[in-house]
Protein backbone atom coordinates (compact mmCIF):
# COMPACT_ATOMS: atom_id res chain seq x y z
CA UNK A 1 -0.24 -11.83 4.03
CA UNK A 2 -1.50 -8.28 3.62
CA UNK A 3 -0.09 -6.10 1.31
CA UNK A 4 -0.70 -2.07 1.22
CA UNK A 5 -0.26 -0.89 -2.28
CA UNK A 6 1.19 2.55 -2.55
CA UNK A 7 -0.53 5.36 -4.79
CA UNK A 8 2.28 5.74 -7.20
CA UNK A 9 1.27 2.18 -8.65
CA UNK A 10 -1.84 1.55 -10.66
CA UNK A 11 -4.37 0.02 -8.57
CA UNK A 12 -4.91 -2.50 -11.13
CA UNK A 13 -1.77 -4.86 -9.93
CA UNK A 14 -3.86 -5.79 -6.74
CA UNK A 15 -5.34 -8.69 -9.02
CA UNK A 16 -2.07 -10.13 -9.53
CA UNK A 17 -1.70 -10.95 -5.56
CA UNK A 18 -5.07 -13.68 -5.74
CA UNK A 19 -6.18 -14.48 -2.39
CA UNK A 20 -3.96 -11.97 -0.34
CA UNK A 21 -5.44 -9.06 1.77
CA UNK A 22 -4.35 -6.58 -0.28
CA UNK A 23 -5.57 -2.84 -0.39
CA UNK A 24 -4.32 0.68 -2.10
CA UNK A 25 -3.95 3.54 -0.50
CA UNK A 26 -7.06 5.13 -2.40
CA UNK A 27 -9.35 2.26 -0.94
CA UNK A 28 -7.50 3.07 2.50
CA UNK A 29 -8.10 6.93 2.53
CA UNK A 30 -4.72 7.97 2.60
CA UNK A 31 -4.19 9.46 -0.53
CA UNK A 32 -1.24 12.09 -0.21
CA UNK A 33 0.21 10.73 3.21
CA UNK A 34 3.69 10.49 2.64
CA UNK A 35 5.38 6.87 2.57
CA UNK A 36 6.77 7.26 6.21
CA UNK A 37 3.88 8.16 7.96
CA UNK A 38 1.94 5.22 6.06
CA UNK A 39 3.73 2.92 7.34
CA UNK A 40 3.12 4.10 10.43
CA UNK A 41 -0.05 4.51 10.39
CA UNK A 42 -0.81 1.08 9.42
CA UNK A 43 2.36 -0.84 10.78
CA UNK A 44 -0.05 -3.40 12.53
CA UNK A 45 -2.03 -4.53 9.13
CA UNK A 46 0.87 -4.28 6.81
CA UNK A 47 3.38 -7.32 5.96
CA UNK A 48 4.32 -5.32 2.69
CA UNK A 49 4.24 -1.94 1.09
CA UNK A 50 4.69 -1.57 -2.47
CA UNK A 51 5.84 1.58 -3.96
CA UNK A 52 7.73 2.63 -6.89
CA UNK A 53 9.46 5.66 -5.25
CA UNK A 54 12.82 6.02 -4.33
CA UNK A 55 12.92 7.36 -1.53
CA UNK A 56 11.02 6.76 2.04
């Protein structure tokens, strides 16, 4: 599974998700892209987005 953290969570909780592709935003480039368009952008690679905002 690969797993697209979002920037509004600290980077630290990809070490919870072990052998997982899992990247953040930051490591991605796409700091201030809004949650729509990052899903979009990377609707392919993603299987799950984790943010802590309400709305997207």
């Amino acid at each position: 599974m690969r797993i697209l953290i979002d920037e509004s969570l600290d980077v630290r909780m990809k070490k919870y998700f072990g052998d997982f592709e899992t990247y953040t935003v930051k490591y991605m480039e796409w700091l201030g892209i809004k949650n729509g368009k990052l899903l979009n952008l990377h609707r392919k690679m993603v299987l799950l987005f984790l943010s802590q905002q309400i709305r997207i």
